[in-house]
Protein backbone atom coordinates (compact mmCIF):
# COMPACT_ATOMS: atom_id res chain seq x y z
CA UNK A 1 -14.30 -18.45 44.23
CA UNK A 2 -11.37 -20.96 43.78
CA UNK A 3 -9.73 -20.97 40.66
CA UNK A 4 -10.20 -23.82 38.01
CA UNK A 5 -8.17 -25.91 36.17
CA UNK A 6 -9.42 -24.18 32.96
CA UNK A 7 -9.04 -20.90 34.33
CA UNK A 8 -5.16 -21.14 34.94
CA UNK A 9 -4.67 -22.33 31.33
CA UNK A 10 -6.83 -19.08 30.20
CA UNK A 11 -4.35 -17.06 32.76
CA UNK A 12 -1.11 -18.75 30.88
CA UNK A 13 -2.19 -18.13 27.28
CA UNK A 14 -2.80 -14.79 28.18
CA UNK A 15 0.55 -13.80 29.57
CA UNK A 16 2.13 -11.09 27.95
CA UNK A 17 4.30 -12.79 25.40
CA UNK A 18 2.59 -16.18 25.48
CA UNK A 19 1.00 -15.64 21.83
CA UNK A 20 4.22 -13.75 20.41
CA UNK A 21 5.51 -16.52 18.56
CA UNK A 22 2.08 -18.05 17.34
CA UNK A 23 1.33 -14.84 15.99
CA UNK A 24 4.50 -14.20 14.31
CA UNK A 25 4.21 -17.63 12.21
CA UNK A 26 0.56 -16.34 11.35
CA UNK A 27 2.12 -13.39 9.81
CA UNK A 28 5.32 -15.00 8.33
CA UNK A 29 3.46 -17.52 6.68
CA UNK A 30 0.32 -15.69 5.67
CA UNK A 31 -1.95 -17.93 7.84
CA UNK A 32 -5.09 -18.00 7.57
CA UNK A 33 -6.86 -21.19 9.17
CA UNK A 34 -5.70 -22.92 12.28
CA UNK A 35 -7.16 -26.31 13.17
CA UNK A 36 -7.65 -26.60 17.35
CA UNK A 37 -7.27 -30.50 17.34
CA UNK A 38 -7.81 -32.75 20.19
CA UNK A 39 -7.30 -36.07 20.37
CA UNK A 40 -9.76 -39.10 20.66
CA UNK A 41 -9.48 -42.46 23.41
CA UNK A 42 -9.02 -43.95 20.46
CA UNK A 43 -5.80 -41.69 18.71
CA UNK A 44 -8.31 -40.32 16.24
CA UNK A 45 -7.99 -36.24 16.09
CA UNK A 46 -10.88 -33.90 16.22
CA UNK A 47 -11.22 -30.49 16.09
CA UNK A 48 -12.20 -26.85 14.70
CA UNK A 49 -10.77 -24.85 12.41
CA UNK A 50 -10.60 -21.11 13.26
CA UNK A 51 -10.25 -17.94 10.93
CA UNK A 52 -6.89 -16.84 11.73
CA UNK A 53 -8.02 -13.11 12.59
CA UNK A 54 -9.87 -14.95 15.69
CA UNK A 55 -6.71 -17.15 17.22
CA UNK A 56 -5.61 -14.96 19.65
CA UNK A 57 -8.86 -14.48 21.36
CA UNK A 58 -9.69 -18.37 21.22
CA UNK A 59 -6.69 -18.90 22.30
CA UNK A 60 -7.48 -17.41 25.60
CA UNK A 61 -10.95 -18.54 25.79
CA UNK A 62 -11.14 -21.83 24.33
CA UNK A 63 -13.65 -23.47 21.68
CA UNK A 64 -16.63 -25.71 22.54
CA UNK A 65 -17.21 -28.88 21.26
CA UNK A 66 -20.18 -31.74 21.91
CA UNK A 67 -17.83 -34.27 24.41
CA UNK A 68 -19.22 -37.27 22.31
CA UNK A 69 -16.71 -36.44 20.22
CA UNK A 70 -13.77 -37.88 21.83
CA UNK A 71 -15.36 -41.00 21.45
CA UNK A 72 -15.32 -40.21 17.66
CA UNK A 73 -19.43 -39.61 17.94
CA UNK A 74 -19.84 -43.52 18.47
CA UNK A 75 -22.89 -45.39 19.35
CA UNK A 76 -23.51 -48.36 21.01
CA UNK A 77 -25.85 -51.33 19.65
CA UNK A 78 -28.94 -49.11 21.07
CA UNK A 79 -27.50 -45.72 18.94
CA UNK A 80 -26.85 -44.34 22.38
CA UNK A 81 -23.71 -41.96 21.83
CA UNK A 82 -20.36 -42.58 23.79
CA UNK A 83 -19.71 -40.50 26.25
CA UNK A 84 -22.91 -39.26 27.56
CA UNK A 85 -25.27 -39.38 24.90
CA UNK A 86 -27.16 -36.97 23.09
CA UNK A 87 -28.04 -34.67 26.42
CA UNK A 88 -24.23 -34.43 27.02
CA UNK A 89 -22.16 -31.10 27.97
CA UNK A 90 -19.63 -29.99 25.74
CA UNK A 91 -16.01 -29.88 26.45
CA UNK A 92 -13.58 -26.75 26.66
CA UNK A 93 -10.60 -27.04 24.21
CA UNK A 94 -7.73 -24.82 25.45
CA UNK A 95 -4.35 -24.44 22.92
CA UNK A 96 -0.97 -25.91 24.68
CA UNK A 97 0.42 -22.90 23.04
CA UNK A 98 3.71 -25.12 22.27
CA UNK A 99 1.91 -27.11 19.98
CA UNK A 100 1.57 -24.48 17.67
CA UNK A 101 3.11 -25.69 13.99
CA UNK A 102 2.11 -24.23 10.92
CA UNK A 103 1.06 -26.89 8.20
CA UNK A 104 4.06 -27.34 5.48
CA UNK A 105 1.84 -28.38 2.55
CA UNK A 106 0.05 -25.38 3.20
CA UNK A 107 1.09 -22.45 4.91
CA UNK A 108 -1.84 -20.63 4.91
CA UNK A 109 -3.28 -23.62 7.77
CA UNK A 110 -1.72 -24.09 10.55
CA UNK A 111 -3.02 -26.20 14.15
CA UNK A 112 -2.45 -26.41 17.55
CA UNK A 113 -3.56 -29.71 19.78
CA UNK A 114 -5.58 -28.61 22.75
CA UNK A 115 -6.27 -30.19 26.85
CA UNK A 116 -9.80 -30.96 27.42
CA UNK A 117 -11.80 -29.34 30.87
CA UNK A 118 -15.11 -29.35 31.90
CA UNK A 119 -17.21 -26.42 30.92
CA UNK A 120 -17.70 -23.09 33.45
CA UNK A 121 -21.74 -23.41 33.49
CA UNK A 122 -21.61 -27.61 34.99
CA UNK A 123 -22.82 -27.85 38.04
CA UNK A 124 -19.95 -30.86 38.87
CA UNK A 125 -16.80 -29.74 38.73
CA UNK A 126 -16.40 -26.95 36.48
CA UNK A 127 -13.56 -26.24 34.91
CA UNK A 128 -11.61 -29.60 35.82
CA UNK A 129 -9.82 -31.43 33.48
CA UNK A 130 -11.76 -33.67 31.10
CA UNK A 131 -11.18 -37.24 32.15
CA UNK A 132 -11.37 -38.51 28.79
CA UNK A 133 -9.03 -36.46 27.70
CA UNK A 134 -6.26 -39.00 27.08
CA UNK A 135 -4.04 -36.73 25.83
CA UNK A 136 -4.46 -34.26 28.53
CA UNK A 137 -4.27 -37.70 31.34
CA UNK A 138 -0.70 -38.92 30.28
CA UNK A 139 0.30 -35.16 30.58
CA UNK A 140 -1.07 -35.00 33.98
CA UNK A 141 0.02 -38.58 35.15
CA UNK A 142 3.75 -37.64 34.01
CA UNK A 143 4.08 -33.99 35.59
CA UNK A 144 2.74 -36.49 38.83
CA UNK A 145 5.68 -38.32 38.34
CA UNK A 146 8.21 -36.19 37.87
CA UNK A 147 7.36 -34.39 41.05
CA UNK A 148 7.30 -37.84 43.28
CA UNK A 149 10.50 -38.71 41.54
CA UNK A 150 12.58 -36.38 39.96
CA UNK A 151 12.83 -38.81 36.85
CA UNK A 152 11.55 -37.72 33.17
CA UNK A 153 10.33 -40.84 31.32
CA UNK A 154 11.86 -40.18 27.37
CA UNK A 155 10.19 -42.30 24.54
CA UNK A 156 10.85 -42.93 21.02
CA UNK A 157 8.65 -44.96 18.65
CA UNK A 158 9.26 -47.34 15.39
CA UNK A 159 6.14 -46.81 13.45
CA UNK A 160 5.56 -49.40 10.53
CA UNK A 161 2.82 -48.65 8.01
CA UNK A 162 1.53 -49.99 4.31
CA UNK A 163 1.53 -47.68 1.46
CA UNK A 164 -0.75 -48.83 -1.49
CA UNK A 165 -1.18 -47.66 -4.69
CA UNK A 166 -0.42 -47.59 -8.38
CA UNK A 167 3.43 -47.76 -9.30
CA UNK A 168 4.52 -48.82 -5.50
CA UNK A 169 4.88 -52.54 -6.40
CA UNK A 170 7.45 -54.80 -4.45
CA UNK A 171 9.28 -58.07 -5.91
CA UNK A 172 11.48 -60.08 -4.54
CA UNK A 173 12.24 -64.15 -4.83
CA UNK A 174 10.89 -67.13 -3.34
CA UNK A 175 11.69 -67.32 0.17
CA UNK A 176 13.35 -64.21 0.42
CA UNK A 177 12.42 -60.66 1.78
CA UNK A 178 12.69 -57.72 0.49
CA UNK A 179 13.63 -56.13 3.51
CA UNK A 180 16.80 -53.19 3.28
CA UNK A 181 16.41 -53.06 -0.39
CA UNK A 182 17.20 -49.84 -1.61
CA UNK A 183 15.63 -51.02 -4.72
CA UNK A 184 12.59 -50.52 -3.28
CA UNK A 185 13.30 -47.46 -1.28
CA UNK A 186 14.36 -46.01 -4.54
CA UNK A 187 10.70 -47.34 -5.95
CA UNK A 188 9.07 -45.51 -2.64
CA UNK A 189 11.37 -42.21 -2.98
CA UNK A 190 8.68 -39.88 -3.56
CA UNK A 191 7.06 -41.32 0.02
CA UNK A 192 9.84 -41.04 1.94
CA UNK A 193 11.50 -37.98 0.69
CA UNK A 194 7.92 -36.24 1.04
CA UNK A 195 7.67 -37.08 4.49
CA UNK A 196 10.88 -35.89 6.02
CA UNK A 197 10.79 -33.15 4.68
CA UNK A 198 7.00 -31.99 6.01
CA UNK A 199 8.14 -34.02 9.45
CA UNK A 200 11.66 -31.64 9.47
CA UNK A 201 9.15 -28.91 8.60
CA UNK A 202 7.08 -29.20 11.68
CA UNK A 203 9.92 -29.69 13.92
CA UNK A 204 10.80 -33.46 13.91
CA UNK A 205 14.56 -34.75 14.04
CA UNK A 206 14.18 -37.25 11.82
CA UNK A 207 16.90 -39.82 11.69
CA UNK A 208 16.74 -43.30 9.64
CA UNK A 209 14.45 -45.37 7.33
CA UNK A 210 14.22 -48.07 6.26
CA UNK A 211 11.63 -50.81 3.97
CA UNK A 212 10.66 -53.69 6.12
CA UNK A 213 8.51 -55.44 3.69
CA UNK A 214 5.92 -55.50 0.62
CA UNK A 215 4.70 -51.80 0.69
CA UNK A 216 5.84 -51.17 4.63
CA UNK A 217 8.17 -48.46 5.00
CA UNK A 218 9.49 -47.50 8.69
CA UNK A 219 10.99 -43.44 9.51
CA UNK A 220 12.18 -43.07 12.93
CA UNK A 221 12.55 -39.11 14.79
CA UNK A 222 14.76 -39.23 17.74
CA UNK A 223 13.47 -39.66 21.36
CA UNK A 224 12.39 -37.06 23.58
CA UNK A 225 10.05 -36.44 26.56
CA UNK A 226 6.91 -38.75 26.37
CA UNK A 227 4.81 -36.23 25.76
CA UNK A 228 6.58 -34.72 22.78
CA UNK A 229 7.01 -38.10 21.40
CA UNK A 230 3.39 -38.87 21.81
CA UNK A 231 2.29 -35.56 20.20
CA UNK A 232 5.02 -36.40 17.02
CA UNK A 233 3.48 -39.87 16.43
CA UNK A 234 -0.11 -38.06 16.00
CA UNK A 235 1.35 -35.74 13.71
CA UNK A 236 3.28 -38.41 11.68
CA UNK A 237 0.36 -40.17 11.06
CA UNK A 238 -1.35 -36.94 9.82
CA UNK A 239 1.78 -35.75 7.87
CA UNK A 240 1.78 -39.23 6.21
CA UNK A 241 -1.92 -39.48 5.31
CA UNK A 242 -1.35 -36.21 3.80
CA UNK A 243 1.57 -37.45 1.63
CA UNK A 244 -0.68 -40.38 -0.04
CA UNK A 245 -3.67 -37.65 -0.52
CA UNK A 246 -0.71 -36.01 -2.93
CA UNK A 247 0.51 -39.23 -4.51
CA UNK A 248 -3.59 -40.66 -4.94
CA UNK A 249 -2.25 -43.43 -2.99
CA UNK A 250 -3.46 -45.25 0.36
CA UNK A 251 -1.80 -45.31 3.61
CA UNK A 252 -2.45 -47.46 6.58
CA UNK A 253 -1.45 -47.84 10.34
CA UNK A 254 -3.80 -50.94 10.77
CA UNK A 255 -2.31 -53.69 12.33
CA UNK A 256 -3.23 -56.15 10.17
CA UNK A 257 -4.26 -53.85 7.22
CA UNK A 258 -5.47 -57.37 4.84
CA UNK A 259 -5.36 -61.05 4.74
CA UNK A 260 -1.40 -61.60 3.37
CA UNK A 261 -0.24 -57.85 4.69
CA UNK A 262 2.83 -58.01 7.00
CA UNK A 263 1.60 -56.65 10.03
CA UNK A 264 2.37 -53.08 11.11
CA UNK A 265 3.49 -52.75 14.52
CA UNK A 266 5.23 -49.83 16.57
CA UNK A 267 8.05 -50.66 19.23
CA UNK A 268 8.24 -47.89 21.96
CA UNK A 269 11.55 -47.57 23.48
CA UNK A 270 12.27 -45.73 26.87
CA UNK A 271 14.60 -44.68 29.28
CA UNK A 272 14.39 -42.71 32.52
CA UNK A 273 16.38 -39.67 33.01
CA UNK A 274 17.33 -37.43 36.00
CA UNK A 275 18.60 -34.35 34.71
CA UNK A 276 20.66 -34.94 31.73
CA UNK A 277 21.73 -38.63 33.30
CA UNK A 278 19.57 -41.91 32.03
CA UNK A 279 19.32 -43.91 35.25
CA UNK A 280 18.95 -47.40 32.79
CA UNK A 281 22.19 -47.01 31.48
CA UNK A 282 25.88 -47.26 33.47
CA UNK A 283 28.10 -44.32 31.87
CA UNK A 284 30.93 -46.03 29.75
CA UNK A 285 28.93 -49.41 29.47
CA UNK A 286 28.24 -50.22 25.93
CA UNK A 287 27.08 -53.88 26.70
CA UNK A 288 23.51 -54.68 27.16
CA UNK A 289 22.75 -54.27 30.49
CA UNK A 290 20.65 -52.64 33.01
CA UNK A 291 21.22 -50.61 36.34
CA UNK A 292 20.11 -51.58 39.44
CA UNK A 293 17.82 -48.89 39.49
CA UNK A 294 16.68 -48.50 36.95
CA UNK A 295 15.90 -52.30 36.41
CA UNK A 296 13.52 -51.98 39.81
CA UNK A 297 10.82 -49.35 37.54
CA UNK A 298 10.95 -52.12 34.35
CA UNK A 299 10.09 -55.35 36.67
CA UNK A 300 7.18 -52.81 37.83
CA UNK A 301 5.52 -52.97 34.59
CA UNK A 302 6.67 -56.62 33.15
CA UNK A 303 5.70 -59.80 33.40
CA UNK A 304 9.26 -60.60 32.93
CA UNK A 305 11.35 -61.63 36.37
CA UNK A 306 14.14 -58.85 37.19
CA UNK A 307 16.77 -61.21 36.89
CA UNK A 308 16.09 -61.27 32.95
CA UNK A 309 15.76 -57.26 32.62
CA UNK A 310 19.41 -56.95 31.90
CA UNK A 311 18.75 -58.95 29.20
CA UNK A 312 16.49 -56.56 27.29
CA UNK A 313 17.13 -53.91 24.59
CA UNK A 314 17.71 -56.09 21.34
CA UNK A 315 14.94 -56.70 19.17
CA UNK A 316 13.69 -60.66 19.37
CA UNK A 317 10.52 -60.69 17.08
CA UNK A 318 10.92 -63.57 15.00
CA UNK A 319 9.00 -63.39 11.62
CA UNK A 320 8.06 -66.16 9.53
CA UNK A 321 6.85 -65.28 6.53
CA UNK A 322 7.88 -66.74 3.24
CA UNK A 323 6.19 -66.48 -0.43
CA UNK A 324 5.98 -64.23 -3.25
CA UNK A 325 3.97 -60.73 -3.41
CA UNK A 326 1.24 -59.59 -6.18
CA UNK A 327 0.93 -56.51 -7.24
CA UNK A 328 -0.88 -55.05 -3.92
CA UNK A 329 1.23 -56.30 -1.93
CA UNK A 330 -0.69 -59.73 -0.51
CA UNK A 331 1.64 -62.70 0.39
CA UNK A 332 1.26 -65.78 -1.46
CA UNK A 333 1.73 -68.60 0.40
CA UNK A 334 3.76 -71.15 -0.20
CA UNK A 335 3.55 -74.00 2.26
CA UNK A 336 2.33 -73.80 5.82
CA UNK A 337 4.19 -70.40 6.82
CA UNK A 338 2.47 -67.63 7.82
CA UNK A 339 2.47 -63.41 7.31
CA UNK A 340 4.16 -61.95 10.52
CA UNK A 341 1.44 -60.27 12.94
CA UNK A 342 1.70 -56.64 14.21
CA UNK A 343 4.72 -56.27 16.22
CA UNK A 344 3.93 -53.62 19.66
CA UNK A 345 6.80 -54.04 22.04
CA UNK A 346 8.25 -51.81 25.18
CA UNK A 347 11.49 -51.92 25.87
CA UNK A 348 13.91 -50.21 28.15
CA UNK A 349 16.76 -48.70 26.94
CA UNK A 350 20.28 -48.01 27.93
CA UNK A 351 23.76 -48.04 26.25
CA UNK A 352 25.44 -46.05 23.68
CA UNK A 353 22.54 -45.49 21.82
CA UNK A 354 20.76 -43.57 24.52
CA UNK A 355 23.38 -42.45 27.19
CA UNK A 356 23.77 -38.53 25.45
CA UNK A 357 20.52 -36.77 25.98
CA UNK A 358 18.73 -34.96 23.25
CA UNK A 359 18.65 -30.95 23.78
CA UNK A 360 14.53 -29.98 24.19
CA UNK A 361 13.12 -28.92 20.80
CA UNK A 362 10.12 -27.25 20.55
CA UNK A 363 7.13 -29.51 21.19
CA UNK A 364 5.24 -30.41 17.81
């Protein structure tokens, strides 16, 4: 019988050793819940919670859950469930033990995110990895990668969001912005200081902040391996919708969270690394430019010709916004200008700001 998929993750969480440092944090911290989360196509996280006394043997075996669920349980027009309907198999949720982070607003929870397989009893391939899984997919697509290249693709992210609520108000004059105020990071101290310090908490290297606009505040962690990164911005959302549960306030990620909100966008920045060397950068360049190599990945994946890529790596996004702000934040126009839309962007980087790799932290 060949081995699965599912059974080699069983094997590795049940290495001697592999659950040492999980179950030391349980009994440092006096846990007793962990949530086994996955994650959704659509960057929603489900999930279990588990009595703490049962982690280690879940851990090797895995909870069950309906597979509708990484389509968040949605139906279509006809109330047909995502993802195979009603009838559907459930998935296998196996802990990437690495993951494991107990929760700093309450240490007696802690979670884990999980890869997805197919089930043991299927008749069609058993055990495989879930293709659904999106989470588990970029994991898989990347180790790929690395082993047809010998490159490690490192990511960081610049996630904007709205904070709403009584108390967080934002002035500033006609035809201004209140952009870089510390006014009004002073006003939104409680949010900001809360999160970095859970983020810090569960791992994150946090490094700047700043207020973009009426009620949209922007905390940036340093870049790591895309994985990591894309496993932080999960958890930032999380930590953050957590911070307005303890203020009674709102939090959004939307895009366009109202009519008159600045839009709240996310710029992903990467480089390319062999080793500890970034093949976008030239060492001792400082100038915006772009190897030759590494400018031949980039024109892959832009519609941009390659004799512009050495032109990337400073921000462009023009905003046009002008007017005054009410007390939730809308934007009163004043003339034919318009709120800024959601800003999503990829760039490439290289330079001074990337050419000194980050050690490896512990995957949150």
């Amino acid at each position: 019988m060949s081995t699965t998929a599912l059974d080699q993750h069983r094997e590795a969480n049940s290495t001697p050793g592999a659950l040492d440092a999980a179950l030391a944090a349980i009994k440092q911290y006096g846990v007793e819940f962990v949530y086994f989360q996955a994650v959704t196509i659509t960057a929603r996280v489900v999930g279990k919670v588990v009595p703490a006394d049962q982690f280690a043997r879940l851990a090797t075996r895995g909870v069950m859950q309906h597979r509708t669920a990484i389509a968040n349980l949605q139906t279509t027009r006809e109330g047909v469930l995502l993802g195979g309907g009603v009838g559907a198999p459930e998935y296998c949720a196996m802990p990437d033990l690495d993951t494991f982070s107990v929760l700093p607003w309450d240490h007696k929870t802690a979670r884990v995110f999980c890869s997805l397989y197919e089930p043991d009893h299927v008749m069609v391939d058993p055990g495989a990895p879930l293709p659904t899984d999106t989470r588990g997919l970029m994991k898989r697509l990347h180790a790929a990668f690395t082993d047809r290249t010998g490159l490690e693709l490192r990511t960081g992210t610049e996630p904007e969001m709205t904070w709403e609520g009584p108390g967080f108000t934002t002035s500033s004059r006609p035809d201004s912005s209140p952009a870089y105020h510390i006014e009004h990071l002073e006003r939104y101290r409680a949010i900001y200081q809360k999160v970095i310090s859970y983020a810090k908490f569960m791992g994150f290297q946090m490094v700047e902040g700043d207020f973009e606009d009426a009620g949209q505040v922007e905390l940036n962690w340093m870049f790591d391996h895309s994985d990591a990164t894309a496993d932080r911005l999960m958890t930032y959302r999380q930590i953050c919708k957590q911070v307005a549960r303890e203020l009674g306030i709102e939090a959004s990620f939307m895009p366009k969270p109202g009519q008159g909100y600045m839009g709240n966008g996310c710029h992903h920045n990467f480089s390319l690394w062999r080793g500890d060397v970034n093949i976008l950068a030239d060492e001792g360049r400082h100038d915006l430019h772009l190897t030759e190599e590494g400018s031949t990945p980039w024109a892959g994946c832009s519609p941009i010709p390659r004799a512009r890529c050495s032109s990337w790596g400073q921000r462009s996004t023009p905003t046009s916004d002008t007017g005054t702000r009410d007390s939730s934040h809308r934007r009163k126009s004043t003339g034919g200008s318009t709120t800024r839309p959601a800003r999503c962007a990829c760039r490439p980087t290289a330079g001074s700001s990337t050419s000194s790799p980050m050690p490896h932290a512990t995957r949150t």
